[in-house]
Protein backbone atom coordinates (compact mmCIF):
# COMPACT_ATOMS: atom_id res chain seq x y z
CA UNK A 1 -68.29 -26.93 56.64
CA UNK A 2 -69.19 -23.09 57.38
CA UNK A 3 -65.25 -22.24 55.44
CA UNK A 4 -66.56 -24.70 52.71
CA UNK A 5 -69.98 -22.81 52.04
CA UNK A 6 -68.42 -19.23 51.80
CA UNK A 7 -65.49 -20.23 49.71
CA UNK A 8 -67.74 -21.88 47.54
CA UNK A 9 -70.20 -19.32 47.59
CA UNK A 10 -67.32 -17.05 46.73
CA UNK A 11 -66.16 -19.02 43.49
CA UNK A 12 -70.16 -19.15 42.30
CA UNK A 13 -70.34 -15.63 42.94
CA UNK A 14 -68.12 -14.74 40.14
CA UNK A 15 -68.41 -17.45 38.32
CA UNK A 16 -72.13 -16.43 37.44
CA UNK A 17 -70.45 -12.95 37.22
CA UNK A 18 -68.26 -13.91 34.62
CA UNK A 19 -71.79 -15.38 32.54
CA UNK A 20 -73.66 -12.49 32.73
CA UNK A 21 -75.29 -12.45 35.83
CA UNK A 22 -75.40 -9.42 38.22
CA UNK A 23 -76.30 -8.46 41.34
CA UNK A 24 -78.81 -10.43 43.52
CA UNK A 25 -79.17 -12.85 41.11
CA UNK A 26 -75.61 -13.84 41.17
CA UNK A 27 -75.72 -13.56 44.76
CA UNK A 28 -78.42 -15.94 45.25
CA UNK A 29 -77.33 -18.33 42.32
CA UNK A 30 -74.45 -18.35 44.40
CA UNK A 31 -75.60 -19.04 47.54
CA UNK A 32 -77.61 -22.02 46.28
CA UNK A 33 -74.48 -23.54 44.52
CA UNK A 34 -72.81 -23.62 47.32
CA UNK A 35 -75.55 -24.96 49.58
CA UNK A 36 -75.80 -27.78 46.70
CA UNK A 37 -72.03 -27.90 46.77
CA UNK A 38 -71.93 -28.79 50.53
CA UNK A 39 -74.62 -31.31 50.63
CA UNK A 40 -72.90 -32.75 47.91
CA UNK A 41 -69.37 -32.78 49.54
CA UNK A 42 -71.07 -33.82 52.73
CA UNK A 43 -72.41 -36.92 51.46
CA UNK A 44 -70.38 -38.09 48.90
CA UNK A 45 -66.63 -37.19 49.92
CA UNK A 46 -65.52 -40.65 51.43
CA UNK A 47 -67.17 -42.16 48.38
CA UNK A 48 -64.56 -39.77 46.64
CA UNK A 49 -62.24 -40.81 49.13
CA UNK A 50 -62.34 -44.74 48.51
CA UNK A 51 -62.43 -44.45 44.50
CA UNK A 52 -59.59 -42.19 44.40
CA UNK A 53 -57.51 -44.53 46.93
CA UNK A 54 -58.91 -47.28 44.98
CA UNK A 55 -60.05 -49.08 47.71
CA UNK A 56 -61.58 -52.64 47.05
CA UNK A 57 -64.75 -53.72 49.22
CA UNK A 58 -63.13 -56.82 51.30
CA UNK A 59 -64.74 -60.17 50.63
CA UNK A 60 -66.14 -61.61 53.66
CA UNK A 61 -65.20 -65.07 52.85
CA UNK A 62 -61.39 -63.94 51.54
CA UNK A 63 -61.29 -61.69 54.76
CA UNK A 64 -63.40 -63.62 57.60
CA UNK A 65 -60.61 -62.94 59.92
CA UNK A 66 -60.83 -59.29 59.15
CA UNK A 67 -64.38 -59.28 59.40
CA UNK A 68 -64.53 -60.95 62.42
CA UNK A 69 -61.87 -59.07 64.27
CA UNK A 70 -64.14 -55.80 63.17
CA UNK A 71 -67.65 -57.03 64.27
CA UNK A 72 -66.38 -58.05 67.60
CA UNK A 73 -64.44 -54.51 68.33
CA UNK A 74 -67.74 -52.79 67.00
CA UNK A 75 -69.91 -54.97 69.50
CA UNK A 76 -67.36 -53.96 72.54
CA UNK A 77 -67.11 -50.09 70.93
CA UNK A 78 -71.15 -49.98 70.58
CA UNK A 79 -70.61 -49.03 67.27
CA UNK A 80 -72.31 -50.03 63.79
CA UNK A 81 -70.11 -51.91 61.35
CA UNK A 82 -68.49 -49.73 58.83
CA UNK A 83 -67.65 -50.78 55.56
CA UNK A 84 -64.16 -52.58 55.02
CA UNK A 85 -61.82 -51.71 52.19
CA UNK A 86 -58.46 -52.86 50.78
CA UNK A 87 -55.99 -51.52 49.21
CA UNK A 88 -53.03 -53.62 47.17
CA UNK A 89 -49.80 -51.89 48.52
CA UNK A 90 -46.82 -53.37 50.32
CA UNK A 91 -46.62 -50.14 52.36
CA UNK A 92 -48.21 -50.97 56.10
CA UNK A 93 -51.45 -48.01 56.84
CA UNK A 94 -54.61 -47.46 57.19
CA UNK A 95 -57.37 -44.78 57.30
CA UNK A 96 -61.06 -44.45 58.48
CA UNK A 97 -63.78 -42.28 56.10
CA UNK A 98 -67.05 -41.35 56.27
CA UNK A 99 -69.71 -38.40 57.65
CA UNK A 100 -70.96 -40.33 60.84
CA UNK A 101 -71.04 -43.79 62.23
CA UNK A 102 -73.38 -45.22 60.76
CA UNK A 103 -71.67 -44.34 57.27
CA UNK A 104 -68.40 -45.19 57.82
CA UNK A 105 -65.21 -47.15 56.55
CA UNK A 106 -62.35 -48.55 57.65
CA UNK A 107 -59.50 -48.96 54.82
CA UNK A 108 -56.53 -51.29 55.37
CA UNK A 109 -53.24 -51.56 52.63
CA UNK A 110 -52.36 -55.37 52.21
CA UNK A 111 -49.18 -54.94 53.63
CA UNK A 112 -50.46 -54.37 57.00
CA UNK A 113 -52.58 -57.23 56.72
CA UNK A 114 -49.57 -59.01 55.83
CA UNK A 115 -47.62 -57.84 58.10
CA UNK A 116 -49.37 -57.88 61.42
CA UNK A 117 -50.35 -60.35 64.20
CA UNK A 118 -54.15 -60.79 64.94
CA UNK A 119 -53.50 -58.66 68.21
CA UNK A 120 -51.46 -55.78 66.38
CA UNK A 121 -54.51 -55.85 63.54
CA UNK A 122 -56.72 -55.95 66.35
CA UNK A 123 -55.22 -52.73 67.48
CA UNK A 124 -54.83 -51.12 64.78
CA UNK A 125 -58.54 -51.52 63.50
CA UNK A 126 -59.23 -50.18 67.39
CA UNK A 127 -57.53 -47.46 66.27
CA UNK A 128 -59.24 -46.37 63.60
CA UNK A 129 -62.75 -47.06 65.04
CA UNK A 130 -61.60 -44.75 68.26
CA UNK A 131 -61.56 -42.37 65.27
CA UNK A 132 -64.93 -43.24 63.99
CA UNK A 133 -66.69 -43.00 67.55
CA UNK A 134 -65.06 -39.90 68.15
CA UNK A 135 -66.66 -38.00 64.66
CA UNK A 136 -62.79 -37.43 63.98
CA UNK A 137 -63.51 -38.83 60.68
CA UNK A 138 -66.45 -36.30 60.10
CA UNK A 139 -64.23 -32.90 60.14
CA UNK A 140 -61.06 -34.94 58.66
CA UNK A 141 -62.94 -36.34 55.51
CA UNK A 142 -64.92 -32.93 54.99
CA UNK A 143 -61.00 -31.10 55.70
CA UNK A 144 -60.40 -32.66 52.26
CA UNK A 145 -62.62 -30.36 50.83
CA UNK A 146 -61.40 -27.35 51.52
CA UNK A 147 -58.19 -26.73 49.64
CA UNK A 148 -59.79 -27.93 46.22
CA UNK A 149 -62.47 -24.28 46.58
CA UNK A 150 -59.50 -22.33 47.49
CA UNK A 151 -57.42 -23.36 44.59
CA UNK A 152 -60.13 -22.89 42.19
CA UNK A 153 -61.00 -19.14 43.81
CA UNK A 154 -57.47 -18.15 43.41
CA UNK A 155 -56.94 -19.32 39.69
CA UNK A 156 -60.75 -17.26 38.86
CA UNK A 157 -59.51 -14.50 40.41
CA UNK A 158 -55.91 -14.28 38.33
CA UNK A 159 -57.78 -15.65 35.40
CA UNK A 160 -60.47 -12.75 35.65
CA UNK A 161 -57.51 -10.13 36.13
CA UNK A 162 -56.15 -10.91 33.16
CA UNK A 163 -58.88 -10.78 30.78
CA UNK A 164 -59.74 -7.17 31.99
CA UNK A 165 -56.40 -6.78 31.83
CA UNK A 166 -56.35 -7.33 28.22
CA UNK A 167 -58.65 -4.46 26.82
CA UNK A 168 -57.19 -2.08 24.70
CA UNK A 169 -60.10 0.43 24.54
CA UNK A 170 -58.81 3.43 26.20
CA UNK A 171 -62.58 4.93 27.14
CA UNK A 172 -62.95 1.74 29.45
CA UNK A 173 -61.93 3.16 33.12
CA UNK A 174 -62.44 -0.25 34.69
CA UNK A 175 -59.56 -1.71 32.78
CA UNK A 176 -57.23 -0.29 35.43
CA UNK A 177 -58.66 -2.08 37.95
CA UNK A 178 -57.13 -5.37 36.37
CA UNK A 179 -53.88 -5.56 38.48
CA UNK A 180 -55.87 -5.19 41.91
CA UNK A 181 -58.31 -7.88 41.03
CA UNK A 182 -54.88 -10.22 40.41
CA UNK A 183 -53.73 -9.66 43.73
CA UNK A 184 -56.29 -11.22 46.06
CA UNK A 185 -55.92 -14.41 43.49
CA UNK A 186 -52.31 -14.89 43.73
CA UNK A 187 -52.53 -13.65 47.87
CA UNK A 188 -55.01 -16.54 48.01
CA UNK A 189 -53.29 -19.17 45.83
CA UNK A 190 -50.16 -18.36 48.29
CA UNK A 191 -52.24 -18.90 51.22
CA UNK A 192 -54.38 -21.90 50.41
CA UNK A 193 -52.04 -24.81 50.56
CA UNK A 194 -50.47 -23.49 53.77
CA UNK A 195 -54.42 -23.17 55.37
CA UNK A 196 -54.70 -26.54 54.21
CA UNK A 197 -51.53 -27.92 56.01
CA UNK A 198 -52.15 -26.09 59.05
CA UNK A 199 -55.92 -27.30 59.36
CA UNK A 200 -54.35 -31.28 58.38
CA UNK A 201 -52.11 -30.96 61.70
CA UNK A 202 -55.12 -29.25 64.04
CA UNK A 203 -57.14 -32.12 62.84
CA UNK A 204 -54.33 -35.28 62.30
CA UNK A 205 -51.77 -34.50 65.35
CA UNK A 206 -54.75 -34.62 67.83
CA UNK A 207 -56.75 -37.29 66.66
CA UNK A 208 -53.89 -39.39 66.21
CA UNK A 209 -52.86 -39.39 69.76
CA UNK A 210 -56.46 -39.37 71.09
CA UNK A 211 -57.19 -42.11 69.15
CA UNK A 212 -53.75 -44.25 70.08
CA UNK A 213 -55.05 -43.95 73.72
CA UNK A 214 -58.73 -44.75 72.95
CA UNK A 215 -57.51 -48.02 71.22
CA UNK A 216 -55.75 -48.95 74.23
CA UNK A 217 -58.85 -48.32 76.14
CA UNK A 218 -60.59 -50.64 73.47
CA UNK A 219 -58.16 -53.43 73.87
CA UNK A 220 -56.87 -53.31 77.42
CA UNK A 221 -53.39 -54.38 75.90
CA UNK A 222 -51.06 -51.60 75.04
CA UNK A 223 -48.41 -53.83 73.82
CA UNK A 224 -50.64 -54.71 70.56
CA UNK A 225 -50.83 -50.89 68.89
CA UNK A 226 -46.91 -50.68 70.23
CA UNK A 227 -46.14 -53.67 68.18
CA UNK A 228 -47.89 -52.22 65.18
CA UNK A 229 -46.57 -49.00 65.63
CA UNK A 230 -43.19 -50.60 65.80
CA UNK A 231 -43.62 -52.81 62.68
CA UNK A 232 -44.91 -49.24 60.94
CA UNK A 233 -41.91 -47.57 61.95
CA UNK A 234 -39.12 -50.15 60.47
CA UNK A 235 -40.36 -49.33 57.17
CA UNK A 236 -42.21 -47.59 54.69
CA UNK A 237 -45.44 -46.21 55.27
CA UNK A 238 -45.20 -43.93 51.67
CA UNK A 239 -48.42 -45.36 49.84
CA UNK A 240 -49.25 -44.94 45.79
CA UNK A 241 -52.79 -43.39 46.78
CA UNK A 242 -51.64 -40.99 49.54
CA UNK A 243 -51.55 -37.26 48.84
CA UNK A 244 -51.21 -34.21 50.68
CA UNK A 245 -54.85 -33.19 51.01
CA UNK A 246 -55.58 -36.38 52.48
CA UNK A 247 -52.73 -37.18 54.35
CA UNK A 248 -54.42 -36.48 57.64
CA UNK A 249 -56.36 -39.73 57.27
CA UNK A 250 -54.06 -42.23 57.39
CA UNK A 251 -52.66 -43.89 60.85
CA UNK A 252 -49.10 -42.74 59.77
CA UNK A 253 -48.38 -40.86 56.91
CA UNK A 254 -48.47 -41.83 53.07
CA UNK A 255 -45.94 -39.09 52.10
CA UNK A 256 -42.34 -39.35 52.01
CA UNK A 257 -40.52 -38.48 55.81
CA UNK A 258 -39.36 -34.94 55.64
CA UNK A 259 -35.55 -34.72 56.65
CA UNK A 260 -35.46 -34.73 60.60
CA UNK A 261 -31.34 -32.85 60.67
CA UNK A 262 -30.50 -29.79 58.53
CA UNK A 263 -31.38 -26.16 58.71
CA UNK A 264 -35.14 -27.08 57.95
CA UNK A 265 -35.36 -29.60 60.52
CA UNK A 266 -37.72 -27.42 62.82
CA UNK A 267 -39.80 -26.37 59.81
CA UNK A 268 -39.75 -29.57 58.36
CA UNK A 269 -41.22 -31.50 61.40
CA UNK A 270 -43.73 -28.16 62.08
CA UNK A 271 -45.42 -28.86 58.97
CA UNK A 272 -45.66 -33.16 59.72
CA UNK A 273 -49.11 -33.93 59.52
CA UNK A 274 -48.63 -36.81 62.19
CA UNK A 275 -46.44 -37.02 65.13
CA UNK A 276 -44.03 -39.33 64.68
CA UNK A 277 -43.91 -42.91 65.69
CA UNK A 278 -41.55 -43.26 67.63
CA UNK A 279 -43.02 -40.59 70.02
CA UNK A 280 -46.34 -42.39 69.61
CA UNK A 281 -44.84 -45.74 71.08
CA UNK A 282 -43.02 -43.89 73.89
CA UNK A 283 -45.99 -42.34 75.01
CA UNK A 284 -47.90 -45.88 74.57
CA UNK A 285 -45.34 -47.39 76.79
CA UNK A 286 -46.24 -44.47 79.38
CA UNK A 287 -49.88 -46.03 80.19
C-alpha cells in the first residue's frame, strides 16, 4: 500500500503540473489523489477483480453442494463465509479475493467443479480459505495495483519529454532539459513489469506452499489436495480471464507453462509465479 500511495502521488504530482498547477498546491492536490486513490483501490480492487474475471455469484440452490462444503470448512476454519463465484471455463483453478475476512471471495472455474471429487473440492476450497485466514489475499489483491501506477508514471514521463521536446523557440533554456526528463520514463517503463513479476513470486511462491500445508491442516487428509493437484497437473490450467498482473491469485497458474528445457530454462522457471505442481504434490506426500 505505502509503494501504491507514492507512485500515485508521483503520477498526480505532474499530472496537476501538466494543468497548471505549481508548487504546494500540486503537491498537496497530489497527495490527496493518491490518498483517494488508495482508499479507492483498497476497497474496491476484488470488486475489480471479480468483474474483470467475470465471475458469476453461485446460486445456492444450483450450488448447495458448494455451499455446503464452504460453510462447514468456514465453521472448522473460524472464519466468516466469503462470497462464492464461478467462472464458465473448462480449465481446472481457482483464486481467493478480497481486503480481509470478512470481505472475501472464493472463485472456482467450472471445470474444477467438474472435474473434482467432493474430497479434492473440499481441499481445494481449504486451500484457498488457508489463504483468506492468513490475509494472503490482502497484499496479493492490493499487488494488483501496483503495476497499473507504474505504467501510467512511465508513459507521463516520456509523454511530458516530448512535448518540451518539441519547442522550437530558441530563448527557451528549459527545452534542453527534454531528453533527461525521457529517461526516468523509459528507465521506469523498463523496470515496472519486472517489479511487478518479482513482487507476484514474493507474494504467490510463498503463499502457495503455506497455504497447501494449511489445507492439509484443515482437512486432516493429504491425499484430497494431492488428488486435485494431480487432476490440475494432467491438463490445462491456462484460463480466458487470467493475466499476468493477476496471476499470483490463482491456485496454479492461468498463463501458458513457460518451456522447462532450452537455454532459458533457468530464467524461464525464475520468473514462474507458482511453483510447480508436481513439486507441490511431492512435498504433500512428505507430511
Amino acid at each position: 500500500m505505502a509503494t501504491y500511495v507514492v507512485v500515485t502521488t508521483m503520477i498526480g504530482w505532474f499530472f496537476f503540473g501538466l494543468v497548471g498547477l505549481g508548487g504546494l498546491t500540486a503537491a498537496v492536490a497530489a497527495v490527496a489523489f493518491a490518498s483517494a486513490s488508495a482508499v479507492a483501490a483498497y476497497r474496491l480492487s476484488d470488486v475489480v477483480l471479480l468483474r474483470t474475471s467475470r465471475g458469476v455469484a453461485a446460486d445456492p440452490l444450483e450450488f448447495a453442494r458448494l455451499h455446503n462444503l464452504v460453510e462447514g470448512l468456514c465453521v472448522a476454519a473460524g472464519l466468516p463465509k466469503p462470497g462464492i463465484f464461478v467462472i464458465d471455463d473448462s480449465a481446472p483453478n481457482a483464486f481467493a479475493t478480497g481486503r480481509s475476512p470478512r470481505h472475501a471471495s472464493i472463485v472456482l472455474t467450472s471445470g474444477l467443479l467438474d472435474r473434482l471429487t467432493r474430497i479434492e473440492l473440499e481441499a481445494v476450497v481449504a486451500h484457498e480459505l488457508a489463504r483468506v485466514k492468513n490475509n494472503d489475499i490482502q497484499v496479493a489483491t492490493l499487488a494488483v495495483t501496483v503495476l497499473a501506477p507504474l505504467t501510467l508514471l512511465s508513459d507521463l514521463l516520456i509523454r511530458l519529454a516530448w512535448w518540451n521536446g518539441g519547442r522550437t523557440d530558441p530563448d527557451d533554456r528549459q527545452g534542453g532539459a527534454a531528453p533527461a526528463a525521457a529517461i526516468p520514463g523509459f528507465a521506469l517503463l523498463a523496470v515496472a513489469p519486472v517489479t511487478s513479476r518479482l513482487l507476484n513470486l514474493v507474494v504467490s511462491r510463498r503463499s502457495e506452499i503455506v497455504a497447501d500445508i494449511a489445507a492439509v491442516s484443515m482437512t486432516r487428509y493429504p491425499p484430497g489436495l494431492i488428488g486435485a493437484l494431480e487432476k490440475m497437473d494432467a491438463e490445462s490450467t491456462v484460463v480466458h480471464a487470467g493475466g499476468r498482473a493477476t496471476a499470483h491469485l490463482w491456485l496454479a497458474s492461468p498463463l501458458a507453462r513457460t518451456d522447462a528445457e532450452g537455454r532459458l530454462a533457468k530464467w524461464n522457471v525464475m520468473f514462474d509465479t507458482h511453483p510447480s505442481l508436481s513439486d507441490r504434490i511431492d512435498a504433500l506426500r512428505e507430511i
